[in-house]
N, C-alpha and C. Protein backbone atom coordinates (compact mmCIF):
# COMPACT_ATOMS: atom_id res chain seq x y z
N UNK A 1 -5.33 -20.97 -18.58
CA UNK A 1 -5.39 -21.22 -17.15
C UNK A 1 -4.12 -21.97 -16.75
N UNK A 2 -3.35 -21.58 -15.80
CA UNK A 2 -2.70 -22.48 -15.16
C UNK A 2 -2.75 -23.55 -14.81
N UNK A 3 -1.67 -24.56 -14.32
CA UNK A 3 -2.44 -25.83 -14.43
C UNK A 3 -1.12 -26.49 -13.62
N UNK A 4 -1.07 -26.81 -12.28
CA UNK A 4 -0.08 -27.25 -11.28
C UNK A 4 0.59 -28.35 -11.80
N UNK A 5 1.85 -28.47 -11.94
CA UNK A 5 2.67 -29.79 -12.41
C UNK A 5 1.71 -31.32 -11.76
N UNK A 6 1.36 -32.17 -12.47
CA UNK A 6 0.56 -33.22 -12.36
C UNK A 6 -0.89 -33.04 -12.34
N UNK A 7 -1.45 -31.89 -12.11
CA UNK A 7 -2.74 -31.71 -12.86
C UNK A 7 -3.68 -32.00 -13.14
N UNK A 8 -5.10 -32.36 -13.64
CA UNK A 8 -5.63 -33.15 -14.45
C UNK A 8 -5.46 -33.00 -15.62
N UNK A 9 -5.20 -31.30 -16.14
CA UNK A 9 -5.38 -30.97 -17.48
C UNK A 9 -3.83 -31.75 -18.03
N UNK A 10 -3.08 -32.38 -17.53
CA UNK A 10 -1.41 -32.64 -17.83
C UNK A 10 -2.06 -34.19 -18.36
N UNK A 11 -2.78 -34.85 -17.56
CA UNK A 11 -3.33 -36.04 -18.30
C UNK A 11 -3.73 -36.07 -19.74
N UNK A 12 -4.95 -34.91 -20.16
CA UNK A 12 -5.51 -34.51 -20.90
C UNK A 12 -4.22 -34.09 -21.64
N UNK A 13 -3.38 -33.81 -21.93
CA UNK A 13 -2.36 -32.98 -22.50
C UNK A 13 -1.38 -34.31 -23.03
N UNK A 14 -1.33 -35.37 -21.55
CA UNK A 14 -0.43 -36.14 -22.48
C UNK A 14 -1.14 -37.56 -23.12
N UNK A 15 -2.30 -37.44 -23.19
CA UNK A 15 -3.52 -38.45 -24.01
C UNK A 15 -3.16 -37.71 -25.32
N UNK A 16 -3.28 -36.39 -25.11
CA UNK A 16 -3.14 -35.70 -26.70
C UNK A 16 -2.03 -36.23 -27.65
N UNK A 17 -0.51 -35.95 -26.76
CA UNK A 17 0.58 -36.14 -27.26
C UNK A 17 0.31 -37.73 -27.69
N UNK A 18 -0.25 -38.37 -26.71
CA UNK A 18 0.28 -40.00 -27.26
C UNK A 18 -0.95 -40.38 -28.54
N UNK A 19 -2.05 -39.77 -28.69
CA UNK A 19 -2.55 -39.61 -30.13
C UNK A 19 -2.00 -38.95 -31.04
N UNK A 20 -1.28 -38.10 -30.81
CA UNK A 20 -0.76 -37.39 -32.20
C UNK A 20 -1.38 -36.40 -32.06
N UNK A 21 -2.12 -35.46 -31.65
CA UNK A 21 -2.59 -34.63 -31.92
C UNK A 21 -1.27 -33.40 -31.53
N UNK A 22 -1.27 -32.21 -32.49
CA UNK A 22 -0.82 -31.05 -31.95
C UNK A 22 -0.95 -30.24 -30.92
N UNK A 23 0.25 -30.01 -29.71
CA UNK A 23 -0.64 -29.56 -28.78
C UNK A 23 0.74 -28.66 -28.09
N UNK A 24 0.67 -27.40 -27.17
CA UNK A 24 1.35 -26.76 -26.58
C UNK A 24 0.71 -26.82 -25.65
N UNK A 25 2.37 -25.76 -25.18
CA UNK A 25 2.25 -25.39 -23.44
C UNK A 25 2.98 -24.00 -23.44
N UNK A 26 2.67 -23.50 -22.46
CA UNK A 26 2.93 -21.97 -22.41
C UNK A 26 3.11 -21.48 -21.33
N UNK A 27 3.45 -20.54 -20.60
CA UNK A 27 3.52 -20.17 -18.96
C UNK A 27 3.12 -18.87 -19.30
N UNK A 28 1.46 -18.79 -18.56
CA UNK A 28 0.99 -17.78 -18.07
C UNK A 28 1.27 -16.53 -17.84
N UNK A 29 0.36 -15.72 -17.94
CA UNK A 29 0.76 -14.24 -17.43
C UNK A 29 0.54 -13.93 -15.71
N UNK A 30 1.36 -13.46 -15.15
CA UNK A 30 1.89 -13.44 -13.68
C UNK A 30 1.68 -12.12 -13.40
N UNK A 31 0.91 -11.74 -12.38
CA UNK A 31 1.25 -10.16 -11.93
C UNK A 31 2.81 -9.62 -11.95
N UNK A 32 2.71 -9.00 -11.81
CA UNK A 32 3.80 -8.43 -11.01
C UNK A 32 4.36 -8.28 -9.50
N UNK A 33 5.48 -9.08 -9.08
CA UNK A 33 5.42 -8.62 -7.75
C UNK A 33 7.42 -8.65 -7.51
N UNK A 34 7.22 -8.16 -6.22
CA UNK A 34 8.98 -7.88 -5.64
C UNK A 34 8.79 -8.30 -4.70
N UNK A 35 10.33 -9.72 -4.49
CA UNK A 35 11.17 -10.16 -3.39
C UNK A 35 11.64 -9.03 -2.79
N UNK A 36 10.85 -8.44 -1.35
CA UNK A 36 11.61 -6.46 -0.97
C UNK A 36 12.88 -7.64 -0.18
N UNK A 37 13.51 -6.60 -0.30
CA UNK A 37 15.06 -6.75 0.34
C UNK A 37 14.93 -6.64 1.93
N UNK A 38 15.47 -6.70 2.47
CA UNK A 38 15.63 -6.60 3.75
C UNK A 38 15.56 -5.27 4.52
N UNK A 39 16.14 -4.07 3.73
CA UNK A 39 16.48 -3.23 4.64
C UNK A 39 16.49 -2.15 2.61
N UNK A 40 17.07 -0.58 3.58
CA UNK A 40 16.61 0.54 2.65
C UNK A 40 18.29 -0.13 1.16
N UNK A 41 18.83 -0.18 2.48
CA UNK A 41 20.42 -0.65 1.80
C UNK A 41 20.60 -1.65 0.48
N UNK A 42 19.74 -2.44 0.95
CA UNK A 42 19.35 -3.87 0.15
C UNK A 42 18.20 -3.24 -1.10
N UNK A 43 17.56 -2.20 -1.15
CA UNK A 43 16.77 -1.54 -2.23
C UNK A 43 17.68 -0.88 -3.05
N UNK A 44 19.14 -0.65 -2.81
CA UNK A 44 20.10 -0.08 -3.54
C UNK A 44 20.64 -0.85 -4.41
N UNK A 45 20.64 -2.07 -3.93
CA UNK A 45 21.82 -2.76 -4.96
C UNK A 45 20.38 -3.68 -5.82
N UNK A 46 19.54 -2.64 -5.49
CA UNK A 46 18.30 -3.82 -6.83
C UNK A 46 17.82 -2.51 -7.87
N UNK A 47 17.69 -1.66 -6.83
CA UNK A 47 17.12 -0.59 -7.77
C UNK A 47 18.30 0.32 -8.64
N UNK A 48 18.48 0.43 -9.54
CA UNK A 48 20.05 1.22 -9.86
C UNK A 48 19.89 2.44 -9.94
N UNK A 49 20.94 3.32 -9.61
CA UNK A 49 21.48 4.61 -9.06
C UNK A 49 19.93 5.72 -10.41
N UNK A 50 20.30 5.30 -11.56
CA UNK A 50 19.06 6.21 -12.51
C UNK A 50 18.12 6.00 -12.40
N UNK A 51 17.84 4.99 -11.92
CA UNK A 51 16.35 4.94 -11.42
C UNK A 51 15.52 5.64 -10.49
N UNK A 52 16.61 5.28 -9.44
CA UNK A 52 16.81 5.78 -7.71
C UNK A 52 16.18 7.81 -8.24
N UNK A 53 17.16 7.73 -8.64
CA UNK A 53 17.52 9.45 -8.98
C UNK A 53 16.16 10.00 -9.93
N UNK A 54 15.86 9.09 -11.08
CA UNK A 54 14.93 9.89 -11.72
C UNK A 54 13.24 9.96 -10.61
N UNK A 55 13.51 8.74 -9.77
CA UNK A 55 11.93 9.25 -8.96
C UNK A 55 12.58 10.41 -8.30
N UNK A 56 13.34 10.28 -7.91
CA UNK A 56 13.66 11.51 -6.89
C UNK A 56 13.07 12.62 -7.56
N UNK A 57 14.07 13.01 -8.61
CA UNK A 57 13.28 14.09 -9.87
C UNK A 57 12.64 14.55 -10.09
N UNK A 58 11.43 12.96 -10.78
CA UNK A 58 10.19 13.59 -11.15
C UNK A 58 9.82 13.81 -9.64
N UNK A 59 9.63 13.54 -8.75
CA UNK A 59 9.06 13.65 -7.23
C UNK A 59 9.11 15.60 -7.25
N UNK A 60 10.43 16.08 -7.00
CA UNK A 60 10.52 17.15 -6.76
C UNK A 60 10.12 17.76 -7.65
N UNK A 61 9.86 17.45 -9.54
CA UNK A 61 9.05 18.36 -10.11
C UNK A 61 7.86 18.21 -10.17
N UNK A 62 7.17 17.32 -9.55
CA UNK A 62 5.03 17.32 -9.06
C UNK A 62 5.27 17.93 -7.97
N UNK A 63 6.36 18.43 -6.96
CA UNK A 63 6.55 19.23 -5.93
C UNK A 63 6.23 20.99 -6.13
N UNK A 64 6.74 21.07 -6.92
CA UNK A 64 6.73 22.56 -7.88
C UNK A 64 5.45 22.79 -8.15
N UNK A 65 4.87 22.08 -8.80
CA UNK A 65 3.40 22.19 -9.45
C UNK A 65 2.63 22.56 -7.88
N UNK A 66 2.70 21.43 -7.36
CA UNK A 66 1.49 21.35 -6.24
C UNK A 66 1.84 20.57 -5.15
N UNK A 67 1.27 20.91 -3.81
CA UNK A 67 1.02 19.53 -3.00
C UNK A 67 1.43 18.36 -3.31
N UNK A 68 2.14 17.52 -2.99
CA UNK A 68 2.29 15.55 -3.18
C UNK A 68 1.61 15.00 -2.20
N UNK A 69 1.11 14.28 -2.00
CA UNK A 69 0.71 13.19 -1.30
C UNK A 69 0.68 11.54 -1.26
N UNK A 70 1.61 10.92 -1.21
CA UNK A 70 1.82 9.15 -1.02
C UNK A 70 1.71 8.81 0.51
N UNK A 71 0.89 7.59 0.28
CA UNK A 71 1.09 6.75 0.70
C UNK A 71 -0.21 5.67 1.20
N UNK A 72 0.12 4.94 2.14
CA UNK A 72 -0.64 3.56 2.42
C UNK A 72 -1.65 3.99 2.67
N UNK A 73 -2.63 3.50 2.60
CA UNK A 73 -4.62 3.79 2.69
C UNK A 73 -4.75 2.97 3.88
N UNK A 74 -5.43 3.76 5.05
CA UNK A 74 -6.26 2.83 5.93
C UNK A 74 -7.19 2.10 5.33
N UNK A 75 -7.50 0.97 5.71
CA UNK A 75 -9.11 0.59 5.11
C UNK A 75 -9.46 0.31 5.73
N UNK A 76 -10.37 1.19 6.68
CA UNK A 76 -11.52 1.66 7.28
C UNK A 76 -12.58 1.93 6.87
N UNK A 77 -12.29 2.26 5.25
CA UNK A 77 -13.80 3.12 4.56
C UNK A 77 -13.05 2.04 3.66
N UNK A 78 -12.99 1.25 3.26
CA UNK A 78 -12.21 0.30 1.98
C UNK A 78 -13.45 0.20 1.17
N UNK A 79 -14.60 0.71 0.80
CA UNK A 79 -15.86 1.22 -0.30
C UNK A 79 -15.21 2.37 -0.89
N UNK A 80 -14.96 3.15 -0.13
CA UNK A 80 -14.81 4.57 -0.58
C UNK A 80 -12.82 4.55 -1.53
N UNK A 81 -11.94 3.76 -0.43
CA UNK A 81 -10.88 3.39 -1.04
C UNK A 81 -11.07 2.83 -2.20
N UNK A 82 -11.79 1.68 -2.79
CA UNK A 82 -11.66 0.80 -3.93
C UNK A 82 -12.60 2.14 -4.83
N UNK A 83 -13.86 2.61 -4.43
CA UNK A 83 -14.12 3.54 -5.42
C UNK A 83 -13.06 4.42 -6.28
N UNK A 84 -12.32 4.74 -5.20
CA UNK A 84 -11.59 5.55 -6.07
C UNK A 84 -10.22 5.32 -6.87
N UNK A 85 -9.99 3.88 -6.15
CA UNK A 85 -9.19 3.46 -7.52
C UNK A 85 -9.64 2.60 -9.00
N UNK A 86 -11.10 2.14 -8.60
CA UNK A 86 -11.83 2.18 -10.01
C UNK A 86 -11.80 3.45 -10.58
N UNK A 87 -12.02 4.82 -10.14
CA UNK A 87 -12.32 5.93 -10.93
C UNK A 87 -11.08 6.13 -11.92
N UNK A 88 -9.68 5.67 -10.56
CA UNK A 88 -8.77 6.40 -11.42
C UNK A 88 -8.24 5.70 -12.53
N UNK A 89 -8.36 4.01 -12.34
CA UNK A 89 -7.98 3.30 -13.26
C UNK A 89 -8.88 2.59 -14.50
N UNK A 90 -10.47 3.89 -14.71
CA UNK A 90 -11.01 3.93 -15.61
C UNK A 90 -10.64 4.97 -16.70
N UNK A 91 -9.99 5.95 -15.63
CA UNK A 91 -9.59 7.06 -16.40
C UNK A 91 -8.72 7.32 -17.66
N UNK A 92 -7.83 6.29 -17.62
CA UNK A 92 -7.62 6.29 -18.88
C UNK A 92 -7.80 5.52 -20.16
N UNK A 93 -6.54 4.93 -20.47
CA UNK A 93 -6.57 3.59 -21.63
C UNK A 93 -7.64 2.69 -21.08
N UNK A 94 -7.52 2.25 -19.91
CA UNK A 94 -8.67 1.11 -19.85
C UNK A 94 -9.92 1.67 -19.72
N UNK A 95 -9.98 2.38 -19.44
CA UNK A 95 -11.36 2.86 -19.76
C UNK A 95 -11.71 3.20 -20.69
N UNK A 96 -10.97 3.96 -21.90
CA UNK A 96 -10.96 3.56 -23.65
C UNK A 96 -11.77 2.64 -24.12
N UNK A 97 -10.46 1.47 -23.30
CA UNK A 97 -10.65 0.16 -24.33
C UNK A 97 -11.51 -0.89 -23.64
N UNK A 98 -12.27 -0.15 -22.67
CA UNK A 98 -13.36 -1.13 -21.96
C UNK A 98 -12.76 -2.20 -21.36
N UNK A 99 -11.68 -2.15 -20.58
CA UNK A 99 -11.22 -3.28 -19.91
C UNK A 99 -11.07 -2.74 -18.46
N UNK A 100 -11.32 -1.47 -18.19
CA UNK A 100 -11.27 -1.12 -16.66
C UNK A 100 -12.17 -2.00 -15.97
N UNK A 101 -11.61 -2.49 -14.62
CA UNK A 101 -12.62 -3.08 -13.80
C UNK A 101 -14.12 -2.49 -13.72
N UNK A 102 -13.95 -0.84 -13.31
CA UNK A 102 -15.51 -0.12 -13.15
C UNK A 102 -16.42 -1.02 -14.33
N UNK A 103 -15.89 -1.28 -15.28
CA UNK A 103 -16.35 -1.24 -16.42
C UNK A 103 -17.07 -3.29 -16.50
N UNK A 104 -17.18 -4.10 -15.53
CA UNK A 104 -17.04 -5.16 -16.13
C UNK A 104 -17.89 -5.75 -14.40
N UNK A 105 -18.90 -5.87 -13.94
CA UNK A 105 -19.47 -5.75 -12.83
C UNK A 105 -18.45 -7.35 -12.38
N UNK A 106 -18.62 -8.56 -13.23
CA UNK A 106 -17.66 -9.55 -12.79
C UNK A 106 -16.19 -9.28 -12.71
N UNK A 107 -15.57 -8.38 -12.82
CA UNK A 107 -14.39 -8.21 -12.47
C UNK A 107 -14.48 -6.80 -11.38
N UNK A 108 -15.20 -6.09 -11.63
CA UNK A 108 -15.39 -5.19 -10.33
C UNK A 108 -15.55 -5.90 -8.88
N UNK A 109 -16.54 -7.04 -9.02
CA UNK A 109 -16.73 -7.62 -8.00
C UNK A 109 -15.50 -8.71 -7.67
N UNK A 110 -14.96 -9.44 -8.57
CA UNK A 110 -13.66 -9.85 -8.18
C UNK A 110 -12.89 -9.21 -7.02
N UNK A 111 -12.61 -8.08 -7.72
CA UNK A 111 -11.62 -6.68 -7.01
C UNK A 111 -11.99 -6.63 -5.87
N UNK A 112 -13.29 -6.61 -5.57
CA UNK A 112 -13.71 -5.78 -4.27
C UNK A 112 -13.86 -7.18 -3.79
N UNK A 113 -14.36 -8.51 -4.08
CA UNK A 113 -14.04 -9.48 -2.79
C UNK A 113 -12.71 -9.65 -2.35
N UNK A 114 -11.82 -9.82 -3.14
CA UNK A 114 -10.29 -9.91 -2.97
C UNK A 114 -9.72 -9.09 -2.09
N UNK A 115 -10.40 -8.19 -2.31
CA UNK A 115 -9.46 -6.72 -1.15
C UNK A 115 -10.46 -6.83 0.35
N UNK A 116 -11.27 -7.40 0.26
CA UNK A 116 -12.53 -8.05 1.32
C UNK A 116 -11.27 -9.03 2.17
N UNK A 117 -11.26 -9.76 1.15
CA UNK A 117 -10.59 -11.15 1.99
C UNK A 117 -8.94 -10.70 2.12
N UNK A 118 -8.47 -9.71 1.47
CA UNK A 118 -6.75 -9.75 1.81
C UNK A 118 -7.12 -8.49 2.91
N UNK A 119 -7.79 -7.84 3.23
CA UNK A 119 -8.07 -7.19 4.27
C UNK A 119 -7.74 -7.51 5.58
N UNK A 120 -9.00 -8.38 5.63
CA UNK A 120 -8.99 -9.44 6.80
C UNK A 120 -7.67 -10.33 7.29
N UNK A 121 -7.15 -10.20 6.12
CA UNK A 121 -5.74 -11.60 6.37
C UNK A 121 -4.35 -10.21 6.24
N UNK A 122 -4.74 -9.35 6.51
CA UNK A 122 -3.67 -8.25 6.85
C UNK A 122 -2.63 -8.25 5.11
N UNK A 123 -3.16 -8.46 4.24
CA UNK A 123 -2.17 -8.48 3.22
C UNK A 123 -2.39 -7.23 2.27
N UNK A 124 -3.55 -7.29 2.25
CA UNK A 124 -4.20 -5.48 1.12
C UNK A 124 -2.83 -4.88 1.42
N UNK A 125 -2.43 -3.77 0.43
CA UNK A 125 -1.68 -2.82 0.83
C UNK A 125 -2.05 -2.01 -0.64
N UNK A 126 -3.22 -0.72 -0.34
CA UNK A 126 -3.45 0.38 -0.94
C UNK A 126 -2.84 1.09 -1.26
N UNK A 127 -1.89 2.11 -1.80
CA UNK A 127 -1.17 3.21 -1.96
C UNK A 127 -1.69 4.15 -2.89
N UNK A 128 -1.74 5.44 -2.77
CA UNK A 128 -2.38 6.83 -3.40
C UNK A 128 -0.99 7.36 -3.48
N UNK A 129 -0.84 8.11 -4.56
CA UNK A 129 -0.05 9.57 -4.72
C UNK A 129 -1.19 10.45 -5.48
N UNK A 130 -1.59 11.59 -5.00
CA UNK A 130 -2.06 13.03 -5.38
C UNK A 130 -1.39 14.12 -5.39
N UNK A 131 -1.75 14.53 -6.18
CA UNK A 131 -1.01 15.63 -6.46
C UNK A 131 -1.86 17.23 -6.40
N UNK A 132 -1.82 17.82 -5.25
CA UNK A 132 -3.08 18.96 -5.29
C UNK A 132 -4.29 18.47 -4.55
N UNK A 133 -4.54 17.46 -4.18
CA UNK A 133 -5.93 16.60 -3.71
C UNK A 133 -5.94 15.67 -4.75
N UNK A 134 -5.72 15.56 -5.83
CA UNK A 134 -6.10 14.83 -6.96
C UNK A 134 -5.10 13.75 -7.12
N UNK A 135 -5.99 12.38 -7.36
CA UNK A 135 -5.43 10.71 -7.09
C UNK A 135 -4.70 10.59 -8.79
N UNK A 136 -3.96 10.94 -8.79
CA UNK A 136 -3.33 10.56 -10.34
C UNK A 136 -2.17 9.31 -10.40
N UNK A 137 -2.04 8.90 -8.96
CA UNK A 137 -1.19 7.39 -9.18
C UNK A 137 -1.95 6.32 -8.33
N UNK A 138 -2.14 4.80 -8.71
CA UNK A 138 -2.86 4.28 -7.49
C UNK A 138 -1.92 2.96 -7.88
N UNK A 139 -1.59 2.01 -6.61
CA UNK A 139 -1.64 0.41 -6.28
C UNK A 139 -2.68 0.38 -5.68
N UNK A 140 -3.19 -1.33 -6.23
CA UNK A 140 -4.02 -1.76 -5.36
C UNK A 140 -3.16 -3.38 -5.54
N UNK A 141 -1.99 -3.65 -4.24
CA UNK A 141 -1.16 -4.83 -3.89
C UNK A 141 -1.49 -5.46 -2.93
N UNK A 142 -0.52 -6.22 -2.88
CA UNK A 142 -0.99 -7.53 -2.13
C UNK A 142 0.79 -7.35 -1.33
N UNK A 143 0.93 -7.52 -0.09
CA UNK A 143 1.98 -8.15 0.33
C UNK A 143 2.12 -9.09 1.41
N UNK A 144 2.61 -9.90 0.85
CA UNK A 144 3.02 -11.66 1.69
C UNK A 144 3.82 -11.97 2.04
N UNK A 145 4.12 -12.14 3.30
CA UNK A 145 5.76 -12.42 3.52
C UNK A 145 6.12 -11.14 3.12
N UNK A 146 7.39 -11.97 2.63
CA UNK A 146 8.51 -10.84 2.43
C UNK A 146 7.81 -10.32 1.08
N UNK A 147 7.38 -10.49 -0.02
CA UNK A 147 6.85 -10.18 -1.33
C UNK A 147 5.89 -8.97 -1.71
N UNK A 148 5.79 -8.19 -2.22
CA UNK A 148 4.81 -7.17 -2.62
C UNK A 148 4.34 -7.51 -3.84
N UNK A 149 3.37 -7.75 -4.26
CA UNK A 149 2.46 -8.32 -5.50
C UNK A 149 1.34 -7.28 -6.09
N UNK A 150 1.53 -6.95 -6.71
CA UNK A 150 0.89 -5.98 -7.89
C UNK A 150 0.19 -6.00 -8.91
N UNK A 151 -0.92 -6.82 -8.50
CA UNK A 151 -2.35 -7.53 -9.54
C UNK A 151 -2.83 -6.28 -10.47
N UNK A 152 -3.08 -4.79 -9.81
CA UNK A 152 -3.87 -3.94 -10.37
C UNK A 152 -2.92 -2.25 -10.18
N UNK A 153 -2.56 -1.58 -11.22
CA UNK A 153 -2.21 -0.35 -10.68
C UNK A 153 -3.04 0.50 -12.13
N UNK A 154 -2.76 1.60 -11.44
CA UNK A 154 -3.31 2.91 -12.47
C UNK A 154 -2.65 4.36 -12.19
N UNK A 155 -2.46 4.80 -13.42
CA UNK A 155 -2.41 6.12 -13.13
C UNK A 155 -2.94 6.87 -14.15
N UNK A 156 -2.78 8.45 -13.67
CA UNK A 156 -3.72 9.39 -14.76
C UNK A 156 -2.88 10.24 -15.98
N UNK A 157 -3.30 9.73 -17.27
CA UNK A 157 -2.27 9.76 -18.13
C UNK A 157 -1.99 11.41 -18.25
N UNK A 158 -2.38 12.65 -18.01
CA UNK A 158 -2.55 13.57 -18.25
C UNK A 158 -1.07 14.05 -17.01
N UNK A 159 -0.37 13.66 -16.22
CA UNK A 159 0.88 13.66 -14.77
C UNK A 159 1.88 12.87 -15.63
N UNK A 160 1.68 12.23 -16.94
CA UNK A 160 3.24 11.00 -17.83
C UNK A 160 4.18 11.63 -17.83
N UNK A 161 4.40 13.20 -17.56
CA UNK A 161 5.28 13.59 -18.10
C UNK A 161 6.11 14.05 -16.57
N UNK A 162 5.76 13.13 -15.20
CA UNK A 162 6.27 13.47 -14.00
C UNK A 162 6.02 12.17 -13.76
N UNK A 163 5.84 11.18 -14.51
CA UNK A 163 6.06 9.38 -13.92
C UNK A 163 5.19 9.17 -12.95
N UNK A 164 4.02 9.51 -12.70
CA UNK A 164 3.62 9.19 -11.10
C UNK A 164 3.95 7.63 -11.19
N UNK A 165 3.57 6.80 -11.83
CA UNK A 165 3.77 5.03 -11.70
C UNK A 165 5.27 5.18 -10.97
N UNK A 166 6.18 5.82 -11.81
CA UNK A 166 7.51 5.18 -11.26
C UNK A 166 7.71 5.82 -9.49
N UNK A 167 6.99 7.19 -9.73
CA UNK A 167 7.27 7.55 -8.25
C UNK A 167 6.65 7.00 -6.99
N UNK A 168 5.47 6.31 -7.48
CA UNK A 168 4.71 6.19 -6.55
C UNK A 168 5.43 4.47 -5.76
N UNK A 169 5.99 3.24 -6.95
CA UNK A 169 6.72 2.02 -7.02
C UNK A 169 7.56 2.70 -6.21
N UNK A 170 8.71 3.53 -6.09
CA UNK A 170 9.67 4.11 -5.64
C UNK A 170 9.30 3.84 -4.01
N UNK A 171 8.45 4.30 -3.72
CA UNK A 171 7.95 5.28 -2.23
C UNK A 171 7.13 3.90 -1.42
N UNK A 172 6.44 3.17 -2.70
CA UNK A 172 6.21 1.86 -2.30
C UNK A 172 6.73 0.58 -1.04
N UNK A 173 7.96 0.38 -2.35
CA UNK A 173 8.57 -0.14 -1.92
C UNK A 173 9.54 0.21 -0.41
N UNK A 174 9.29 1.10 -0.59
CA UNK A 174 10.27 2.02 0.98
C UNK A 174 9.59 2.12 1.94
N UNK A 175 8.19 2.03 1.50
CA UNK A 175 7.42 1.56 2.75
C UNK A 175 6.98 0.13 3.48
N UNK A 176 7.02 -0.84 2.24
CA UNK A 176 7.23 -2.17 2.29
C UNK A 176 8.19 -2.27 3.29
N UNK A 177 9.06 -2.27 3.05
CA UNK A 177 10.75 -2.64 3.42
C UNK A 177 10.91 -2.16 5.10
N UNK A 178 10.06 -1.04 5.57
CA UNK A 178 10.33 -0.06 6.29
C UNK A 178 9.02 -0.97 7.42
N UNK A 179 8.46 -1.52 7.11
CA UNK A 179 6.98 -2.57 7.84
C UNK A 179 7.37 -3.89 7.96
N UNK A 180 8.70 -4.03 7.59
CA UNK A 180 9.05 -5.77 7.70
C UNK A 180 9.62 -6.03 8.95
């Protein structure tokens, strides 16, 4: 658990040290999130030129196959939205290895109050890419301020070989940037 500079647990921590006992400290695991730039211009000099280029890429080869579809989710039906990014982000590894949210009713319900309350406070920001009708990339972010924060994503491992994750971050962020 984290634990804010001065703390209680920092008391507890330095009672330890002044007994002798063995004891660490460590810094947490952090979502993921992006300082968006200002403008499309300002996504250039962060994102580099192979990067830029390979979403482009894979983009135009899930183009070939089928239909694309990205982007931001109303949440209007936000039941029917969060359903279906439990489905998709049971679908694979975590759903394997039993760590998908669907899979864990206290962390399902986490999910769904969180997107309850960042709803309301205008911060949720949903994103889908399908391909054909079918949800094979999902965010479920947070953006604050200037920041886009990325607690939960999924995609469907069976599309790896057309990146939906990277394409969908790509298209993301360009919509971020493009709402500021």
């Amino acid at each position: 658990v984290d634990v804010p500079e001065g703390g209680q647990a920092w008391h507890l921590y330095n009672a330890a040290v002044a007994a002798g006992f063995p004891v660490g400290t460590w810094a947490g695991q952090r979502s993921p999130f992006l300082d968006l730039p200002d403008s499309e211009e300002g996504l250039q000099d962060r994102v580099s030129s192979q990067q830029r280029s390979n979403a482009r890429r894979r983009l135009r080869q899930m183009e070939k196959r089928a239909p694309v579809c990205i982007g931001r989710l109303p949440l209007s039906d936000l039941k029917a939205v969060l359903d279906d990014f439990f489905k998709a982000e049971s679908s694979g590894w975590k759903g394997r290895k039993g760590t998908a949210c669907e899979q864990d009713d206290q962390t399902r319900s986490f999910y769904t109050r969180l997107a309850d309350v960042a709803a309301q406070r205008e911060w949720l920001s949903l994103f889908r890419l399908t391909l054909d009708g079918q949800t094979i990339a999902f965010h479920y972010g947070l953006t604050y301020g200037k920041s886009y924060l990325l607690p939960k994503l999924a995609y469907h491992e069976a599309f790896s070989d057309v990146s939906p994750g990277l394409v969908l971050m790509h298209e993301v962020i360009r919509d971020c940037i493009s709402r500021q």
